[in-house]
N, C-alpha and C. Protein backbone atom coordinates (compact mmCIF):
# COMPACT_ATOMS: atom_id res chain seq x y z
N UNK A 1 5.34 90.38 14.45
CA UNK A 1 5.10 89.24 13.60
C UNK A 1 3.64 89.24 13.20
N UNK A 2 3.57 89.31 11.51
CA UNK A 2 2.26 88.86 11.82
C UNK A 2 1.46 87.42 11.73
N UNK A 3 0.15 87.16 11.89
CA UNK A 3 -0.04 86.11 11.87
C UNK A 3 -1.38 85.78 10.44
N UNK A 4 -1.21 84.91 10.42
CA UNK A 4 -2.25 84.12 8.78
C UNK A 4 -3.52 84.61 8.94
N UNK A 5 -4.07 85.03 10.09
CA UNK A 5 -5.89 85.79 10.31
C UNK A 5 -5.47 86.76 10.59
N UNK A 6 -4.93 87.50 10.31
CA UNK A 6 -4.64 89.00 10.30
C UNK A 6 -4.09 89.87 11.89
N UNK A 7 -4.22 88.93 12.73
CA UNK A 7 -3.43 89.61 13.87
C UNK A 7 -2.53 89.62 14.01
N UNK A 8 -2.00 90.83 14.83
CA UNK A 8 -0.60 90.59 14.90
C UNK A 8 0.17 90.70 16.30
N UNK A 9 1.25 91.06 16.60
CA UNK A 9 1.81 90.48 18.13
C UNK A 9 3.54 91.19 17.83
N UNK A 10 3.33 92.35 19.19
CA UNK A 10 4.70 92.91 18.71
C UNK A 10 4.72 92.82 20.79
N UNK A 11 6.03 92.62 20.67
CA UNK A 11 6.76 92.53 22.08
C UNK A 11 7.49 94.40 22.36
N UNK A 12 7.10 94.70 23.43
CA UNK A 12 8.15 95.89 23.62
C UNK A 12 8.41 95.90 25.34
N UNK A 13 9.83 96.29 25.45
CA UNK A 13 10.21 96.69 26.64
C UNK A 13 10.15 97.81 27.29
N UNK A 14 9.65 98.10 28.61
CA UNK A 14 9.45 99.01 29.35
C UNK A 14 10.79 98.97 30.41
N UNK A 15 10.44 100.02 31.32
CA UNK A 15 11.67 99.62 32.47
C UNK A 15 11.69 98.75 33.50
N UNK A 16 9.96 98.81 33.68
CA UNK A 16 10.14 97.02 34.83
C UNK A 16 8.82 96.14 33.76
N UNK A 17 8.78 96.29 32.77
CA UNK A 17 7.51 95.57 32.14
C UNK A 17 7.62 95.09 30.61
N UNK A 18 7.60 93.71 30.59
CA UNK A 18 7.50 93.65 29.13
C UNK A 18 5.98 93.64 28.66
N UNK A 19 6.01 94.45 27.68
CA UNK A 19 4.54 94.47 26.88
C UNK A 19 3.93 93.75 25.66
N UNK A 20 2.97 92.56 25.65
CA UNK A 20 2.63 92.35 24.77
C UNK A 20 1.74 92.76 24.13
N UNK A 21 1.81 93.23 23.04
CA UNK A 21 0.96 94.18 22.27
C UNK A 21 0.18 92.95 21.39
N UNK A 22 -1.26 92.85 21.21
CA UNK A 22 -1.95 92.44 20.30
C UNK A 22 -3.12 92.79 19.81
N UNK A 23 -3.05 92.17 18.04
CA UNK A 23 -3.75 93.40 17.56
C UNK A 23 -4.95 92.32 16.42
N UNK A 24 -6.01 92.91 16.20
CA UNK A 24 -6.75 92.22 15.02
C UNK A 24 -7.47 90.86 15.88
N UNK A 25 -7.69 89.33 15.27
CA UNK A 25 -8.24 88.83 15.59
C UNK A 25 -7.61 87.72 15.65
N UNK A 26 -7.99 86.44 16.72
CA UNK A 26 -6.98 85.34 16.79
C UNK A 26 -7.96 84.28 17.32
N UNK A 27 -7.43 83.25 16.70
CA UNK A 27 -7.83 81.98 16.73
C UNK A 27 -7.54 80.71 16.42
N UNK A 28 -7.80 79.62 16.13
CA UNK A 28 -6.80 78.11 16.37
C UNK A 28 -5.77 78.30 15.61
N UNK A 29 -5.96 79.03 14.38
CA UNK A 29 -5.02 78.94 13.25
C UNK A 29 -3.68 80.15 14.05
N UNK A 30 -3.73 80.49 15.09
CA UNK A 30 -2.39 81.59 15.57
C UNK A 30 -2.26 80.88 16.43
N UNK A 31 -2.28 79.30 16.92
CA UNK A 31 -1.76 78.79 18.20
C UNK A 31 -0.18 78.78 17.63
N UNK A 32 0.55 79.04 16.60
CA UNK A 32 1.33 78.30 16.72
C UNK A 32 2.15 79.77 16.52
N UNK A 33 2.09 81.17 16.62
CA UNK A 33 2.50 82.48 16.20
C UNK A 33 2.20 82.81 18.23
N UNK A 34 1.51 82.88 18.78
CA UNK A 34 1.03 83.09 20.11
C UNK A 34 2.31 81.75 21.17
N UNK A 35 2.58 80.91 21.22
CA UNK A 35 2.91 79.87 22.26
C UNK A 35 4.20 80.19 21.96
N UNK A 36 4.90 80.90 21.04
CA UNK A 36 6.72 81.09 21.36
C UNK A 36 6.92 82.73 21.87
N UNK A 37 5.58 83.12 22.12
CA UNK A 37 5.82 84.58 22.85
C UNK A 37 6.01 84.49 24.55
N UNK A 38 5.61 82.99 25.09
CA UNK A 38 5.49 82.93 26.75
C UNK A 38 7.68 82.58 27.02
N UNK A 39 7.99 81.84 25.53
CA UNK A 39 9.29 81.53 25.52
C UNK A 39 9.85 82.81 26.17
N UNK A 40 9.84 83.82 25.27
CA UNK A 40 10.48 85.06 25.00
C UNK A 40 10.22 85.54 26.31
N UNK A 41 9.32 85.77 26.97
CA UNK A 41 8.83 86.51 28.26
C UNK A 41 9.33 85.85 29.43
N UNK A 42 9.42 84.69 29.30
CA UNK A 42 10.29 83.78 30.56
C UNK A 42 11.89 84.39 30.52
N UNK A 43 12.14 84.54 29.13
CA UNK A 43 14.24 84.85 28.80
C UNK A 43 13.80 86.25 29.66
N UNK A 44 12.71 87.09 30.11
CA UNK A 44 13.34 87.96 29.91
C UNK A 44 13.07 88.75 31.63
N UNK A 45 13.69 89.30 31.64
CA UNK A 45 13.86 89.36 33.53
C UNK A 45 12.99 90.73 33.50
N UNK A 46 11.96 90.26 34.17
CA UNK A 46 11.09 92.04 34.26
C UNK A 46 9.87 91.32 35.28
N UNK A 47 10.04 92.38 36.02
CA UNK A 47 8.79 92.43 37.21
C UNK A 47 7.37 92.01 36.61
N UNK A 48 7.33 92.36 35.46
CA UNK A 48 5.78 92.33 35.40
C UNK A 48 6.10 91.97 33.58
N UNK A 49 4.86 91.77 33.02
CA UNK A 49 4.38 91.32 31.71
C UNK A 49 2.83 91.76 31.52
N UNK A 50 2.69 92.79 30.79
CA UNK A 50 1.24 92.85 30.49
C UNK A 50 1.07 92.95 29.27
N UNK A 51 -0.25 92.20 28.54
CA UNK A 51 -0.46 91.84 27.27
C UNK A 51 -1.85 92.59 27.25
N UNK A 52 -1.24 93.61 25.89
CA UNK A 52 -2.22 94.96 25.54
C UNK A 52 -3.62 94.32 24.77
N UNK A 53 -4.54 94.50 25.14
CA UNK A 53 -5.60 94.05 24.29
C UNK A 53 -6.37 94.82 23.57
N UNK A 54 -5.95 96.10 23.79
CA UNK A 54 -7.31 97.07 23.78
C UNK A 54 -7.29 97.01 22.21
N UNK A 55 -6.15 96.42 21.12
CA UNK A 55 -6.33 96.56 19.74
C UNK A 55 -7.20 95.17 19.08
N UNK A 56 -7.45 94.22 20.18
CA UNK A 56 -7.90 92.78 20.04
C UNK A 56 -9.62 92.94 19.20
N UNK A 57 -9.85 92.50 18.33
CA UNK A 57 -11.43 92.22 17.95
C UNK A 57 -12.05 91.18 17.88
N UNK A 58 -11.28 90.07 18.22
CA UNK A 58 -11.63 89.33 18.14
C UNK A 58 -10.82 87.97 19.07
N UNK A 59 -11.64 87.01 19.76
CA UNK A 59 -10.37 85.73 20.34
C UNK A 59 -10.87 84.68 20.45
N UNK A 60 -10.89 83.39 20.40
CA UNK A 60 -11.54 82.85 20.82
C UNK A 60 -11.54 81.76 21.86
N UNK A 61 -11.37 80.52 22.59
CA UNK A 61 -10.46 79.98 23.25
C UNK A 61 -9.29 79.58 22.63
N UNK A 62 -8.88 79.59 21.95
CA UNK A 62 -7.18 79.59 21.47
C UNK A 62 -6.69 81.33 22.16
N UNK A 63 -6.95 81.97 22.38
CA UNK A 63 -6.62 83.14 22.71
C UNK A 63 -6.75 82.99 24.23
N UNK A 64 -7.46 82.48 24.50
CA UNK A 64 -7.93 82.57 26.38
C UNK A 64 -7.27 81.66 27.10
N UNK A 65 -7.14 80.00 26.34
CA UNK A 65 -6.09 78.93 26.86
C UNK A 65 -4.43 79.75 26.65
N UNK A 66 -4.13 80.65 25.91
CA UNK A 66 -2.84 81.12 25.53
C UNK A 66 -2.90 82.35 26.72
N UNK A 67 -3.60 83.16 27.17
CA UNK A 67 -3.89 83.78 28.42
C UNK A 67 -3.64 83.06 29.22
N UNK A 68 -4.26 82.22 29.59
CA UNK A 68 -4.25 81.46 31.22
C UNK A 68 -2.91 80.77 31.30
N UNK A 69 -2.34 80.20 30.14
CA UNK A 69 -1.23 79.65 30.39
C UNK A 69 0.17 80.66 30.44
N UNK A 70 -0.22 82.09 30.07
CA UNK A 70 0.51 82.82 30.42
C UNK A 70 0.43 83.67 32.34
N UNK A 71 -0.66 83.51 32.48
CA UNK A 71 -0.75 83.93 33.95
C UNK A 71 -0.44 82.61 34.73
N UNK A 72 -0.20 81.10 34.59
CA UNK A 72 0.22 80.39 35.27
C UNK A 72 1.90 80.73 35.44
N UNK A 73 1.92 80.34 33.82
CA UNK A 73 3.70 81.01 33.82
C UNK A 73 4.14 81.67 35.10
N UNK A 74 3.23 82.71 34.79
CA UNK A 74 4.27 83.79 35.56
C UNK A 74 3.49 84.19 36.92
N UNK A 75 2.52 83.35 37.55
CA UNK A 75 2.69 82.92 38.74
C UNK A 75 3.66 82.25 39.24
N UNK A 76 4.15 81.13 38.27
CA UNK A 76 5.06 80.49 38.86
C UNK A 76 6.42 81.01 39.09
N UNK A 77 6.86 81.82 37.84
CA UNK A 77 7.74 83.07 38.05
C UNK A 77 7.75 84.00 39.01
N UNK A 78 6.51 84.13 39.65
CA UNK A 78 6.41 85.52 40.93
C UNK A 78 6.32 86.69 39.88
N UNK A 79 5.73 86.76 38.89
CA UNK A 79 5.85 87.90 38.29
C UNK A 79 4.11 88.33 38.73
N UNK A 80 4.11 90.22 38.35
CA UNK A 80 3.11 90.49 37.44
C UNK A 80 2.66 90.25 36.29
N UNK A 81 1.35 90.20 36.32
CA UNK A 81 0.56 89.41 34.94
C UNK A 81 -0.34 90.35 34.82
N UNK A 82 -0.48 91.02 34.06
CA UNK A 82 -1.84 91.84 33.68
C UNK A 82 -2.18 91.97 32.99
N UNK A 83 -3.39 92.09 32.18
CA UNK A 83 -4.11 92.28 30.79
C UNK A 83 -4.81 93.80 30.64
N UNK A 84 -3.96 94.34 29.71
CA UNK A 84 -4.50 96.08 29.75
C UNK A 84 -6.05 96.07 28.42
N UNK A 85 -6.99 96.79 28.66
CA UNK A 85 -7.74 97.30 27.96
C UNK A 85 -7.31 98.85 26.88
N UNK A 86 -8.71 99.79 26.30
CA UNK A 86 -9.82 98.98 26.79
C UNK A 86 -10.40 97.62 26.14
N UNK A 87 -11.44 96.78 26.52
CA UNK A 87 -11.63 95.93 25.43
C UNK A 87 -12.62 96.18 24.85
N UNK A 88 -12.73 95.06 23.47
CA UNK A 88 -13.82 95.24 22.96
C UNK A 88 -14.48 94.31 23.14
N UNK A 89 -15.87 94.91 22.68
CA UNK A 89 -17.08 93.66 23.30
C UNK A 89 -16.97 92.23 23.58
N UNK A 90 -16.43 91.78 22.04
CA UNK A 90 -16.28 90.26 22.12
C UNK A 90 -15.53 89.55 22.94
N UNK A 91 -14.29 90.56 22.99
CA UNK A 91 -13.32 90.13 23.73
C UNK A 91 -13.56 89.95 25.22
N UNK A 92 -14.41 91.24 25.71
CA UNK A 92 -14.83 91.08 27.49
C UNK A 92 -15.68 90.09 27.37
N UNK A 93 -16.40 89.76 26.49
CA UNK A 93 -17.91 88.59 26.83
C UNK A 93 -16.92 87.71 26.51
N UNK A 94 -15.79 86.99 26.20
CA UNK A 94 -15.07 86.11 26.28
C UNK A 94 -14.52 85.68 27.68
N UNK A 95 -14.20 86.61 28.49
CA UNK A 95 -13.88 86.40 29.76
C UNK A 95 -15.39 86.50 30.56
N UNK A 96 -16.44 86.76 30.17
CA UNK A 96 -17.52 86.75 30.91
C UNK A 96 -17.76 86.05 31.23
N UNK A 97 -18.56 85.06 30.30
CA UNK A 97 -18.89 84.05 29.58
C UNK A 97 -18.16 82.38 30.39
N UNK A 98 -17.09 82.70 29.96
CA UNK A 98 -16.11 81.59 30.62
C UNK A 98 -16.26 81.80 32.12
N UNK A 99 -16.65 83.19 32.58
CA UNK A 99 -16.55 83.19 34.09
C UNK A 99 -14.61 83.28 34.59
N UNK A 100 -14.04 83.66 33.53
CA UNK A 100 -12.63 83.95 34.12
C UNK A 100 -12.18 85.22 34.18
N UNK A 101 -13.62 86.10 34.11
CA UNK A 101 -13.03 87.43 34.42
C UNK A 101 -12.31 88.21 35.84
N UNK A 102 -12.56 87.05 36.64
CA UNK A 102 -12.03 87.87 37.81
C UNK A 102 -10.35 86.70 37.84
N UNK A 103 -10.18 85.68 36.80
CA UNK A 103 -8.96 85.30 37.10
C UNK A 103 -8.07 85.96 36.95
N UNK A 104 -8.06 87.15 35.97
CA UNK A 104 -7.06 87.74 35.69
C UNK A 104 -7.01 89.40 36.89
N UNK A 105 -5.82 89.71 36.21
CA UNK A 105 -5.81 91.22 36.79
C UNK A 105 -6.23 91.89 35.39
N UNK A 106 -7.25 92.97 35.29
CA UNK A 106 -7.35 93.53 33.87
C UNK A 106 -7.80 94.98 34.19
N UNK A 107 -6.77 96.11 33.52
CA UNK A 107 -6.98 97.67 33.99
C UNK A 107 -7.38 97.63 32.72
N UNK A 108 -8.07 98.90 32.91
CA UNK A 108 -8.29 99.49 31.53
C UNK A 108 -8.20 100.60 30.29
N UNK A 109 -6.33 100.35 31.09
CA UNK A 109 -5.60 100.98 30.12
C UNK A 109 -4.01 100.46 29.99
N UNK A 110 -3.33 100.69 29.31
CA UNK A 110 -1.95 99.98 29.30
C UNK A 110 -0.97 100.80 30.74
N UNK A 111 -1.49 101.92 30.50
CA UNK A 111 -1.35 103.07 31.56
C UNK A 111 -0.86 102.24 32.87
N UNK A 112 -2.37 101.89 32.92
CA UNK A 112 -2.68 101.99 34.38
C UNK A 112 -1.80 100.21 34.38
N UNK A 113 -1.58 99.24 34.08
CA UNK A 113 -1.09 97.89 33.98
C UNK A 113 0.25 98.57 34.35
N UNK A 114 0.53 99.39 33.73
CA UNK A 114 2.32 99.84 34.19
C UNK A 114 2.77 100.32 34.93
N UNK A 115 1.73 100.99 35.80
CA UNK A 115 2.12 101.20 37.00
C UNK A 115 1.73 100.42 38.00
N UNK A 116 1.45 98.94 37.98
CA UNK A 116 1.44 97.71 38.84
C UNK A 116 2.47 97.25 38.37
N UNK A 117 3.54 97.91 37.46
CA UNK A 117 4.90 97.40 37.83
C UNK A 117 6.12 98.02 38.49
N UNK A 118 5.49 99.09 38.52
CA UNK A 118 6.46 100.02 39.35
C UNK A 118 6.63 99.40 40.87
N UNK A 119 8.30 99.78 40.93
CA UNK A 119 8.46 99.19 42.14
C UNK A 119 7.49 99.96 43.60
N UNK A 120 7.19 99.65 44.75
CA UNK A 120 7.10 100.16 45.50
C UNK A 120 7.98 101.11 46.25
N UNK A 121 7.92 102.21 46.64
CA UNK A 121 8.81 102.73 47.14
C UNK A 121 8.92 102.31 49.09
């Protein structure tokens, strides 16, 4: 889907992970393209959820309140939550900045996020 500031937001399934892919730049005007993607990720039964950033240039707190309320989610779910890199500048000094960089889990690659969903053997 895309959205009115040029980002966009594509969902894909893995075998234990749904992936949110996002791309371009986001802000107040995509609260309302961003808040029916946590819908979709709740319908959908998977160990883990990680939302790709490394295509992100831009976010601003409309992007970071839409983060956090996705890692509450799915705390409360018992899921994995992870945010894959790499990022770009603005985007890491966004979590700097706020001081919520260590709230999240964030690898820095989609790679590496997907195999924190692999089951344990």
């Amino acid at each position: 889907m895309l959205t009115e500031s040029g980002g966009s937001i594509e969902i894909v399934a893995h075998e234990h992970a749904l992936v949110i892919v996002l791309s371009g730049s986001f802000d107040f005007s995509d609260r309302n393209d961003l808040d029916p993607v946590w819908e979709e990720a709740a319908r959908r039964q998977t160990r883990a959820v990680v939302v790709d950033l490394a295509a992100v240039a831009f976010g601003d707190s409309t992007l970071l309140n839409w983060l956090i309320a996705g890692l509450r989610l799915h705390q409360r779910l018992e899921r994995i939550f992870a945010l894959a890199g790499p990022f770009h500048e603005p985007v890491d000094r966004l979590f700097t900045v706020t001081g919520l960089a260590q709230a999240f889990t964030r690898t820095p690659t989609r790679e590496d996020a997907l195999d924190l969903s692999k089951p344990t053997p």
